[in-house]
PDB file of N, CA and C in Angstrom:
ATOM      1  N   UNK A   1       0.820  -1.193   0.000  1.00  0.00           N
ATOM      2  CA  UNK A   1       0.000   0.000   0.000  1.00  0.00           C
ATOM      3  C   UNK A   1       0.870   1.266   0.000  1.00  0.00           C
ATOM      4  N   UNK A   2       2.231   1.345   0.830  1.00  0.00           N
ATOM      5  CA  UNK A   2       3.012   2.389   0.964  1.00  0.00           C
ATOM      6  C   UNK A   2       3.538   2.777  -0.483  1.00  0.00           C
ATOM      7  N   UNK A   3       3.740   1.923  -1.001  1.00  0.00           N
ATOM      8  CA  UNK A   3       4.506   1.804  -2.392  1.00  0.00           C
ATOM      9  C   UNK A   3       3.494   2.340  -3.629  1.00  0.00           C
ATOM     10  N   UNK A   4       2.459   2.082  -3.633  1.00  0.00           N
ATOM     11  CA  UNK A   4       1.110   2.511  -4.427  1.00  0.00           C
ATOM     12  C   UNK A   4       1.045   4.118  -3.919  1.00  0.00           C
ATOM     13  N   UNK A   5       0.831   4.325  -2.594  1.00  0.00           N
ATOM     14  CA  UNK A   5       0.648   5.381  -2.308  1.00  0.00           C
ATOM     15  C   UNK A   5       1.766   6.825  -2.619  1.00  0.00           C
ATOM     16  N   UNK A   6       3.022   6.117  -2.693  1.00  0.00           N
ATOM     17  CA  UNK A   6       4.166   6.617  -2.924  1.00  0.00           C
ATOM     18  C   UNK A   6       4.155   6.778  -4.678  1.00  0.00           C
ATOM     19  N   UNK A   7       3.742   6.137  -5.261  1.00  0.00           N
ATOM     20  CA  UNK A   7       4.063   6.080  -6.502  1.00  0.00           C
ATOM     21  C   UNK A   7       2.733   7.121  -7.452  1.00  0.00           C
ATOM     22  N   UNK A   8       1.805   6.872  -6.093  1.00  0.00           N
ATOM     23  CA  UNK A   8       0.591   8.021  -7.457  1.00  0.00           C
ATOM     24  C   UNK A   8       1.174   9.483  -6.467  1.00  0.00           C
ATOM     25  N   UNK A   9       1.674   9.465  -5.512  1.00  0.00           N
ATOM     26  CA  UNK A   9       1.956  11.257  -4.523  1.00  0.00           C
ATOM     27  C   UNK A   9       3.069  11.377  -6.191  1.00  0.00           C
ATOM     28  N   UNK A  10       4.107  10.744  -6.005  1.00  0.00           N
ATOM     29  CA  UNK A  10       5.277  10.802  -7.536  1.00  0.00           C
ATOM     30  C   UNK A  10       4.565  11.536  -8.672  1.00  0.00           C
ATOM     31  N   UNK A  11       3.276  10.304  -9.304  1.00  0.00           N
ATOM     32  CA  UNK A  11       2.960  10.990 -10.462  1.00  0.00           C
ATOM     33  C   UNK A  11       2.262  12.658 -10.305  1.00  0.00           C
ATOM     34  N   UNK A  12       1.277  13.035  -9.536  1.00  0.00           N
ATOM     35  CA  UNK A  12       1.009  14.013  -8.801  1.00  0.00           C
ATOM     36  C   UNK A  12       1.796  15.038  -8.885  1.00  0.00           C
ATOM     37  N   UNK A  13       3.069  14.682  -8.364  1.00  0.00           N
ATOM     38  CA  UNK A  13       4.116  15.927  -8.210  1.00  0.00           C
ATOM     39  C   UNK A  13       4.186  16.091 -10.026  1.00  0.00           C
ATOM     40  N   UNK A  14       4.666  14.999 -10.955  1.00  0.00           N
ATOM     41  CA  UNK A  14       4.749  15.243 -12.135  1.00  0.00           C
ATOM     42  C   UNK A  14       4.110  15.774 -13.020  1.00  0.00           C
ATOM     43  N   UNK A  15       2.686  15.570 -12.509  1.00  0.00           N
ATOM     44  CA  UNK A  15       1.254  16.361 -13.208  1.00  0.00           C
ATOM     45  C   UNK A  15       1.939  17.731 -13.020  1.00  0.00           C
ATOM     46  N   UNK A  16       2.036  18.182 -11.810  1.00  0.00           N
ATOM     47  CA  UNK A  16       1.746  19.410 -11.388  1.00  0.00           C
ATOM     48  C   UNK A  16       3.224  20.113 -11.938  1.00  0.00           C
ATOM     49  N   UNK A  17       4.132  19.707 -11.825  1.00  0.00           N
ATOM     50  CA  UNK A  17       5.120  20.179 -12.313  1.00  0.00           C
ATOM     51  C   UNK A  17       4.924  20.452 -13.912  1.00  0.00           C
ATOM     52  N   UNK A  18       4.507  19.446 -14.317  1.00  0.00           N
ATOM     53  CA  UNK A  18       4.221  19.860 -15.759  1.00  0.00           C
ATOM     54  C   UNK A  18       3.480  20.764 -15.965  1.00  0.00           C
ATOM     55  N   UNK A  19       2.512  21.480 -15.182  1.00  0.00           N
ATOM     56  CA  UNK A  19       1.326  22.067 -15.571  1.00  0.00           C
ATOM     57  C   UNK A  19       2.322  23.302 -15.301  1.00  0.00           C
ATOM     58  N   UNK A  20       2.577  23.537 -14.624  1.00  0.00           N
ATOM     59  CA  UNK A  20       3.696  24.841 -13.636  1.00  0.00           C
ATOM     60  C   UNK A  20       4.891  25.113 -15.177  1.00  0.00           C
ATOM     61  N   UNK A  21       5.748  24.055 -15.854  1.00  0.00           N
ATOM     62  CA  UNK A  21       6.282  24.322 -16.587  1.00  0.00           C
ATOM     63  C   UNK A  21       5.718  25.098 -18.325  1.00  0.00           C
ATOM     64  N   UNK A  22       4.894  24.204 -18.036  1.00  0.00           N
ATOM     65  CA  UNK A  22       3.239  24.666 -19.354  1.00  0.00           C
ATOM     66  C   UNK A  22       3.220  26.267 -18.994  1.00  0.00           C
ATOM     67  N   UNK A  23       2.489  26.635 -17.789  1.00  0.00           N
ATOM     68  CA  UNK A  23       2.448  28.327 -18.002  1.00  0.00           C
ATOM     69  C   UNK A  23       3.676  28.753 -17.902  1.00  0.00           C
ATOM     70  N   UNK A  24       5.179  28.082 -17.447  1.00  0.00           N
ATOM     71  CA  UNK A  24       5.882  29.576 -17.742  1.00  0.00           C
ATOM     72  C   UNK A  24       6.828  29.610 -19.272  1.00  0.00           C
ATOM     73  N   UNK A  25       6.544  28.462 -19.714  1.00  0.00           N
ATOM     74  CA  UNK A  25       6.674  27.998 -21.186  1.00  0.00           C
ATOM     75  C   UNK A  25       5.576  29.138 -22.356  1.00  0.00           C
ATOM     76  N   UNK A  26       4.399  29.198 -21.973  1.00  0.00           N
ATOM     77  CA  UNK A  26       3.703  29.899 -22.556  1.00  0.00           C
ATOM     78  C   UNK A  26       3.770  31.664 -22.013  1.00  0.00           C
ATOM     79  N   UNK A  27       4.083  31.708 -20.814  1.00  0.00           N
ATOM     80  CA  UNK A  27       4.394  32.838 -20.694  1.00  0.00           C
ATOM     81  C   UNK A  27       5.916  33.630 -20.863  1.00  0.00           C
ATOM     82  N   UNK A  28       6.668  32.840 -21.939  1.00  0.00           N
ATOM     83  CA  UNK A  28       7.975  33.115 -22.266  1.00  0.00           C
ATOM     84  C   UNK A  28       8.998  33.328 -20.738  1.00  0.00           C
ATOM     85  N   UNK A  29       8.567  32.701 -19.729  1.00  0.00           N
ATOM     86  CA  UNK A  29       9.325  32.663 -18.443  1.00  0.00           C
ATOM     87  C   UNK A  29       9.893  31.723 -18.341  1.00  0.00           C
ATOM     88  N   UNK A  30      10.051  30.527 -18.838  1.00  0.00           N
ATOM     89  CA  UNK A  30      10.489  29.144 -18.692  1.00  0.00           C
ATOM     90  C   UNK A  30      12.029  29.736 -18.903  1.00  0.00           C
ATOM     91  N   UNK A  31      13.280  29.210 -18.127  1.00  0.00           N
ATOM     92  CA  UNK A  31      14.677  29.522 -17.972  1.00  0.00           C
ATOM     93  C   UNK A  31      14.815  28.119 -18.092  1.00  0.00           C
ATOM     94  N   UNK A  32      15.821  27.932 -19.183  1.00  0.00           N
ATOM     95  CA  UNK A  32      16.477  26.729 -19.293  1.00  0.00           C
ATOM     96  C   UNK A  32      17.949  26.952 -18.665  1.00  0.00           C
ATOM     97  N   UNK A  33      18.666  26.116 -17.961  1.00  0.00           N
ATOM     98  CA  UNK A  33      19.374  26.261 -16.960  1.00  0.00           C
ATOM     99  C   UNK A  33      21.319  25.080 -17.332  1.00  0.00           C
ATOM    100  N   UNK A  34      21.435  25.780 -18.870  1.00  0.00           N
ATOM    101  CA  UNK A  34      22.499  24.732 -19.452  1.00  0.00           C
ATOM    102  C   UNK A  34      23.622  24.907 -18.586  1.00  0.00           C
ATOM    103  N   UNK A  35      24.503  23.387 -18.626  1.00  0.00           N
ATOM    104  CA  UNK A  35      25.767  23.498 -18.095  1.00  0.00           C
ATOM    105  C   UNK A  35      26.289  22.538 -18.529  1.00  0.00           C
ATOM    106  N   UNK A  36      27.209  21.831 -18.808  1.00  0.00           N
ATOM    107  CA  UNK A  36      28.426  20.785 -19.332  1.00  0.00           C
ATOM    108  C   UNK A  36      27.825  19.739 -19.008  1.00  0.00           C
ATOM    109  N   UNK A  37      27.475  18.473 -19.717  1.00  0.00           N
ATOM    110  CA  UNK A  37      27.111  17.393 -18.910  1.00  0.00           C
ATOM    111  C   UNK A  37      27.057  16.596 -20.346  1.00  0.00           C
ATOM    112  N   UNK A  38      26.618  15.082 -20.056  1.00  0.00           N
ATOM    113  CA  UNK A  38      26.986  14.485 -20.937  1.00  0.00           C
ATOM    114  C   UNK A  38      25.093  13.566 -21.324  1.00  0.00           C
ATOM    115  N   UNK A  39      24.746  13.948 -22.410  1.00  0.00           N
ATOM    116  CA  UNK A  39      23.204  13.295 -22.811  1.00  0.00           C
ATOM    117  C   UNK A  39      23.274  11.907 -22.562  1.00  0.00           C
ATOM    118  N   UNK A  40      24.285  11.012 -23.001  1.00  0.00           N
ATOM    119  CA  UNK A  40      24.261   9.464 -22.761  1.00  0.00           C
ATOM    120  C   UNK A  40      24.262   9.092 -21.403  1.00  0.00           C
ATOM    121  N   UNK A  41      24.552  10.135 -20.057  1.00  0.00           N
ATOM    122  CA  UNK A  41      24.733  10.073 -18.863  1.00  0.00           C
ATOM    123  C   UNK A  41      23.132  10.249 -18.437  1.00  0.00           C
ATOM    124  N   UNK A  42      22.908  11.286 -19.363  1.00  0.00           N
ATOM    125  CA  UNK A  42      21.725  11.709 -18.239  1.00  0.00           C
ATOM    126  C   UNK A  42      21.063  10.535 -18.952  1.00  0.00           C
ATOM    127  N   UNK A  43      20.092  10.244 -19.803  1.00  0.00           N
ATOM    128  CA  UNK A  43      19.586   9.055 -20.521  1.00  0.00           C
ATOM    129  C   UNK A  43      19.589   7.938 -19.416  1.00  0.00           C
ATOM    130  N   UNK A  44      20.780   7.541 -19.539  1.00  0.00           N
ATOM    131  CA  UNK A  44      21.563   6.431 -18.785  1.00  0.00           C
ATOM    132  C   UNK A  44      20.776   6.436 -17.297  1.00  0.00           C
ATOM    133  N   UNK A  45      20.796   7.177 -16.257  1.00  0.00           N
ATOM    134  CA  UNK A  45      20.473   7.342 -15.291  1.00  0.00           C
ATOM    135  C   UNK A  45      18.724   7.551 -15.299  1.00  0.00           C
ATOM    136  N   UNK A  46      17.991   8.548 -16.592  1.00  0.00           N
ATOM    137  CA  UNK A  46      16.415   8.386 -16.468  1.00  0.00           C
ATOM    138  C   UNK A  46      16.354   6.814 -16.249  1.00  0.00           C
ATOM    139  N   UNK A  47      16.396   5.519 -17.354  1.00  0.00           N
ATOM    140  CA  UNK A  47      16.048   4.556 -17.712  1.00  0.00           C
ATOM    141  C   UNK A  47      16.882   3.718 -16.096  1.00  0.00           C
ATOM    142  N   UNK A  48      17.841   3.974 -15.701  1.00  0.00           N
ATOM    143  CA  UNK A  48      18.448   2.930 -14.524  1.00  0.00           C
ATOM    144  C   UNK A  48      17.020   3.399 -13.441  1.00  0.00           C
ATOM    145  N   UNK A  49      16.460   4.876 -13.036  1.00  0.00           N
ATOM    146  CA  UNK A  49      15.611   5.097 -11.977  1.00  0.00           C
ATOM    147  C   UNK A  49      13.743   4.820 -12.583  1.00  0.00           C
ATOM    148  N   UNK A  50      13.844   4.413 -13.695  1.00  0.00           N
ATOM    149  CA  UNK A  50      12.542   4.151 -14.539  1.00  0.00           C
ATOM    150  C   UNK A  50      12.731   2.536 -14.331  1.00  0.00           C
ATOM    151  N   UNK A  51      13.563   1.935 -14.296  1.00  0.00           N
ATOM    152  CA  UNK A  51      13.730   0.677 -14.297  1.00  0.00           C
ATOM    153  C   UNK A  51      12.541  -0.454 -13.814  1.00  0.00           C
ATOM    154  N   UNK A  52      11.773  -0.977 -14.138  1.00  0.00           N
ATOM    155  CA  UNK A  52      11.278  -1.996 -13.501  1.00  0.00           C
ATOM    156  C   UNK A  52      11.623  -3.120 -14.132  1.00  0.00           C
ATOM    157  N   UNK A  53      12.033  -3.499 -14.439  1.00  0.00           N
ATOM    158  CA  UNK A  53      12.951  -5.075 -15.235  1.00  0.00           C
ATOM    159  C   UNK A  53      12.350  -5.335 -17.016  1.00  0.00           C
ATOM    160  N   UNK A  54      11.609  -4.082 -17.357  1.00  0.00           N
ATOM    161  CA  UNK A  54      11.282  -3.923 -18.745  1.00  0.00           C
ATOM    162  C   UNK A  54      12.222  -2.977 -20.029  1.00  0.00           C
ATOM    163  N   UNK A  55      12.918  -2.137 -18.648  1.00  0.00           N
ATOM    164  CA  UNK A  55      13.901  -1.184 -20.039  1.00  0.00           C
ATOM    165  C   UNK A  55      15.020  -1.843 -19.931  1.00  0.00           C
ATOM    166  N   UNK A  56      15.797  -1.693 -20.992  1.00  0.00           N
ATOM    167  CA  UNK A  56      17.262  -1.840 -21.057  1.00  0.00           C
ATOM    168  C   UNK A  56      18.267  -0.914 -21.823  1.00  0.00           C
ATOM    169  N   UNK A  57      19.026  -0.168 -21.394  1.00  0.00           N
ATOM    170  CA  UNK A  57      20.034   0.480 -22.115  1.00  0.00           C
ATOM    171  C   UNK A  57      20.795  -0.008 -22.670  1.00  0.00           C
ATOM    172  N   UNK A  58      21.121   0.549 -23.873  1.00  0.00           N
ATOM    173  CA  UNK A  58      21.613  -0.348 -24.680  1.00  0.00           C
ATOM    174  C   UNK A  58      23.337   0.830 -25.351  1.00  0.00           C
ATOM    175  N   UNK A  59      24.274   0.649 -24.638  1.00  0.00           N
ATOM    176  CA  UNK A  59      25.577   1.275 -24.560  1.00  0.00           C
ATOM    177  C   UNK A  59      25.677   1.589 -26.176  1.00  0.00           C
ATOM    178  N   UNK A  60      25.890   2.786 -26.851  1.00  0.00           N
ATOM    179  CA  UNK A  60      26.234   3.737 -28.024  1.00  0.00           C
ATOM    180  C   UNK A  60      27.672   4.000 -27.698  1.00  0.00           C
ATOM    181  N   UNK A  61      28.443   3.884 -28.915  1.00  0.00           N
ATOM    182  CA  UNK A  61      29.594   4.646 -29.334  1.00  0.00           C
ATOM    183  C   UNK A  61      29.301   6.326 -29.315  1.00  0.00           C
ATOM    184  N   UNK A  62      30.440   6.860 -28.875  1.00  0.00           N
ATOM    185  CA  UNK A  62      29.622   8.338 -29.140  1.00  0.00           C
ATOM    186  C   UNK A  62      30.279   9.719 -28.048  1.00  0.00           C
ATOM    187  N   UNK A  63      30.494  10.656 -28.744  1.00  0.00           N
ATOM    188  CA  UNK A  63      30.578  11.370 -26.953  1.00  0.00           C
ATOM    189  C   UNK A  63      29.451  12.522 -27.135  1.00  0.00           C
ATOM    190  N   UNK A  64      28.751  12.300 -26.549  1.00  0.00           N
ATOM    191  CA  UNK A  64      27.428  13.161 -26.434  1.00  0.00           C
ATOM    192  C   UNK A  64      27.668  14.336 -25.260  1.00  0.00           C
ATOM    193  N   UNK A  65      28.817  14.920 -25.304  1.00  0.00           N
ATOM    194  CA  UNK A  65      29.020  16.161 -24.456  1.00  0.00           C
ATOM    195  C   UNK A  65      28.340  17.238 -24.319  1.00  0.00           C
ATOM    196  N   UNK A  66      27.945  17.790 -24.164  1.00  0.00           N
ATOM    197  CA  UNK A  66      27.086  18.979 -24.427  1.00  0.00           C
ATOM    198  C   UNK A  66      26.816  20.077 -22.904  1.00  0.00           C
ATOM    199  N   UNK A  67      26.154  21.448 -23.319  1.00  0.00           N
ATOM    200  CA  UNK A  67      25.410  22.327 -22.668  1.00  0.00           C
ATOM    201  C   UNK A  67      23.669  22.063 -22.275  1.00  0.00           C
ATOM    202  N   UNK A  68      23.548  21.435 -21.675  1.00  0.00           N
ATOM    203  CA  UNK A  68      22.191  20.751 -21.802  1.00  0.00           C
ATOM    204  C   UNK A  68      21.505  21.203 -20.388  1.00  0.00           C
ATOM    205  N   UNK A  69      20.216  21.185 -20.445  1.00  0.00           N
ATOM    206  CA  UNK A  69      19.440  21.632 -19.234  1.00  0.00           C
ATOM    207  C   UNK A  69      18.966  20.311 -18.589  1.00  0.00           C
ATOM    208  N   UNK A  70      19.690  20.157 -17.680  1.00  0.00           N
ATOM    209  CA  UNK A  70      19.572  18.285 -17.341  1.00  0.00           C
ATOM    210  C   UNK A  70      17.967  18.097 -17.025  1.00  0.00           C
ATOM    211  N   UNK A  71      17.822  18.853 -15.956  1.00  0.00           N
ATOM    212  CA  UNK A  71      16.279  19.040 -15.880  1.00  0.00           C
ATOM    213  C   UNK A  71      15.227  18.669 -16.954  1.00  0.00           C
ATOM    214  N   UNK A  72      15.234  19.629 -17.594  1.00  0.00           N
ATOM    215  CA  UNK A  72      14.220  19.211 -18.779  1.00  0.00           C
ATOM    216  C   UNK A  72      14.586  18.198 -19.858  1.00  0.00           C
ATOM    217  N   UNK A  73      15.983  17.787 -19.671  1.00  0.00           N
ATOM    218  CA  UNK A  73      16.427  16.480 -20.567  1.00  0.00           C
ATOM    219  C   UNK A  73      15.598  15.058 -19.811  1.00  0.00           C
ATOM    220  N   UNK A  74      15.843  15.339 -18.477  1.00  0.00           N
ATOM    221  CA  UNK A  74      15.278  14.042 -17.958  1.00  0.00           C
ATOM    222  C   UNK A  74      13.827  14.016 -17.720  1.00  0.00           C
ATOM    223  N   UNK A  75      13.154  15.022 -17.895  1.00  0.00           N
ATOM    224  CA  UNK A  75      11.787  15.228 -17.799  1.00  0.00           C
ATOM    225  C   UNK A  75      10.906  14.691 -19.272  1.00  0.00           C
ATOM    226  N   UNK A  76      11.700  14.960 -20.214  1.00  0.00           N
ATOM    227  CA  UNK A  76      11.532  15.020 -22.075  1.00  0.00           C
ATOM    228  C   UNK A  76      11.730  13.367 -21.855  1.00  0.00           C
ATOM    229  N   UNK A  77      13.187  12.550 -21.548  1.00  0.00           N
ATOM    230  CA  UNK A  77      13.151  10.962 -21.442  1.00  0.00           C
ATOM    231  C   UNK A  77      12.475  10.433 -20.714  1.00  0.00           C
ATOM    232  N   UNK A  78      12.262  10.911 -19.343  1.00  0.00           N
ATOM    233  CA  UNK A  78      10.949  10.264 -18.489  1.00  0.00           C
ATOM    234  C   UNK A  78       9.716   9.833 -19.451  1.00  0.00           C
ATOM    235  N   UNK A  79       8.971  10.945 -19.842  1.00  0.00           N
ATOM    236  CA  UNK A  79       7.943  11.258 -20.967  1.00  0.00           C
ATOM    237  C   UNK A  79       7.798   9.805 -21.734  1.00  0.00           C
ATOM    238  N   UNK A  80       9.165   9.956 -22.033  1.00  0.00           N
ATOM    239  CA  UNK A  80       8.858   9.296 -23.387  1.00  0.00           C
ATOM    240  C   UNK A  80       8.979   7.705 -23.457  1.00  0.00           C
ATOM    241  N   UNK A  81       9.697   7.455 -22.153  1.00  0.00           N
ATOM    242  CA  UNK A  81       9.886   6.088 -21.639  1.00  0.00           C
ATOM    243  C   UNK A  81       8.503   5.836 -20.932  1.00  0.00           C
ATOM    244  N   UNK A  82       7.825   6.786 -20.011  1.00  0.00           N
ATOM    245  CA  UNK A  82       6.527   6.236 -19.545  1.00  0.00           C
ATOM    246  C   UNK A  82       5.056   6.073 -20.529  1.00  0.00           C
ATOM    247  N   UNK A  83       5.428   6.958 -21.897  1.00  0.00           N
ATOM    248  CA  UNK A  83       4.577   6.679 -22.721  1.00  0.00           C
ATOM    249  C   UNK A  83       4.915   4.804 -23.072  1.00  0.00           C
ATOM    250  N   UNK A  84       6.189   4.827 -23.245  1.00  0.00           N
ATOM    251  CA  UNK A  84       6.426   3.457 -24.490  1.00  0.00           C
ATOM    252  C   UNK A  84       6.177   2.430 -23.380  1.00  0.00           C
ATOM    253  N   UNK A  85       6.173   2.793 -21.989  1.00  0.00           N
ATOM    254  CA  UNK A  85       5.787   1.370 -21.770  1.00  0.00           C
ATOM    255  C   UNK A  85       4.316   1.221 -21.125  1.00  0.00           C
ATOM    256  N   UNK A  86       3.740   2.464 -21.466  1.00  0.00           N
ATOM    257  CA  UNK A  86       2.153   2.423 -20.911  1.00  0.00           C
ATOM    258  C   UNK A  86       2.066   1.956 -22.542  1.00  0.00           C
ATOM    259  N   UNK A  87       2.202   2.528 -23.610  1.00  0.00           N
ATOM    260  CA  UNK A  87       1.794   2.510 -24.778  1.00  0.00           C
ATOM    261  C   UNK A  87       2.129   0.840 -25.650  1.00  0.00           C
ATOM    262  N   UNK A  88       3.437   1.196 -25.194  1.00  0.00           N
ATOM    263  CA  UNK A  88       3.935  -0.110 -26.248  1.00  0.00           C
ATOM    264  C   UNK A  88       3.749  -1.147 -26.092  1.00  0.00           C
ATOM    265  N   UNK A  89       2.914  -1.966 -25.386  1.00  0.00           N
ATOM    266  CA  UNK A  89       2.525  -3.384 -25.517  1.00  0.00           C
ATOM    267  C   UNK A  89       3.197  -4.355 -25.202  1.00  0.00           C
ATOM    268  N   UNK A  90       4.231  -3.868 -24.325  1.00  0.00           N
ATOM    269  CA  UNK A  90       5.337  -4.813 -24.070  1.00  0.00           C
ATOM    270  C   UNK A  90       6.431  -4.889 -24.889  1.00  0.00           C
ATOM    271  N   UNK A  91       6.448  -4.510 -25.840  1.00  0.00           N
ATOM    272  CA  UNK A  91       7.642  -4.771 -27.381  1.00  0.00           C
ATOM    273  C   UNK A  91       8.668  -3.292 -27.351  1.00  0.00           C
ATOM    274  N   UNK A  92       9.412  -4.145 -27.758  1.00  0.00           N
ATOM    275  CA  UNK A  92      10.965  -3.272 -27.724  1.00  0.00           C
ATOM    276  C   UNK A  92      10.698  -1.917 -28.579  1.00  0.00           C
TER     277      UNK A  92
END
């Protein structure tokens, strides 16, 4: 029950955060907040804390260095990993 309860307070915070990012996105207030970091890192770490024994990372050649707003990088892969596995049917 703790774990259920813990996991919809989670989505909750995510609703609401999203909604909060929505108006200051539309009200040209949204500050993206870049600094040195590496995209295959952050990636790497959404999918290890998304983990329930359905994703797998799959290691790229590459140096993906960059100025990136980690924040909204891991918010954009969250997204898109909780769509594919509400969405995707189980398949890779």
């Amino acid at each position: 029950m703790i774990i259920s309860g813990q996991r919809q307070v989670h989505r909750l915070e995510r609703m609401i955060n999203s909604m909060m990012d929505l108006t200051l996105f539309d009200s040209g207030q949204l500050v993206l907040v870049k600094k040195p970091c590496c995209l295959k890192k952050i990636v790497q770490d959404v999918v290890t804390n998304l983990n329930n024994g359905s994703l797998q990372f799959v290691e790229t050649d590459g140096n993906f260095e960059g100025h990136w707003d980690q924040i909204r990088i891991e918010q954009v892969v969250s997204n898109i990993l909780h769509n594919a596995l509400k969405y995707g049917q189980g398949k890779p």
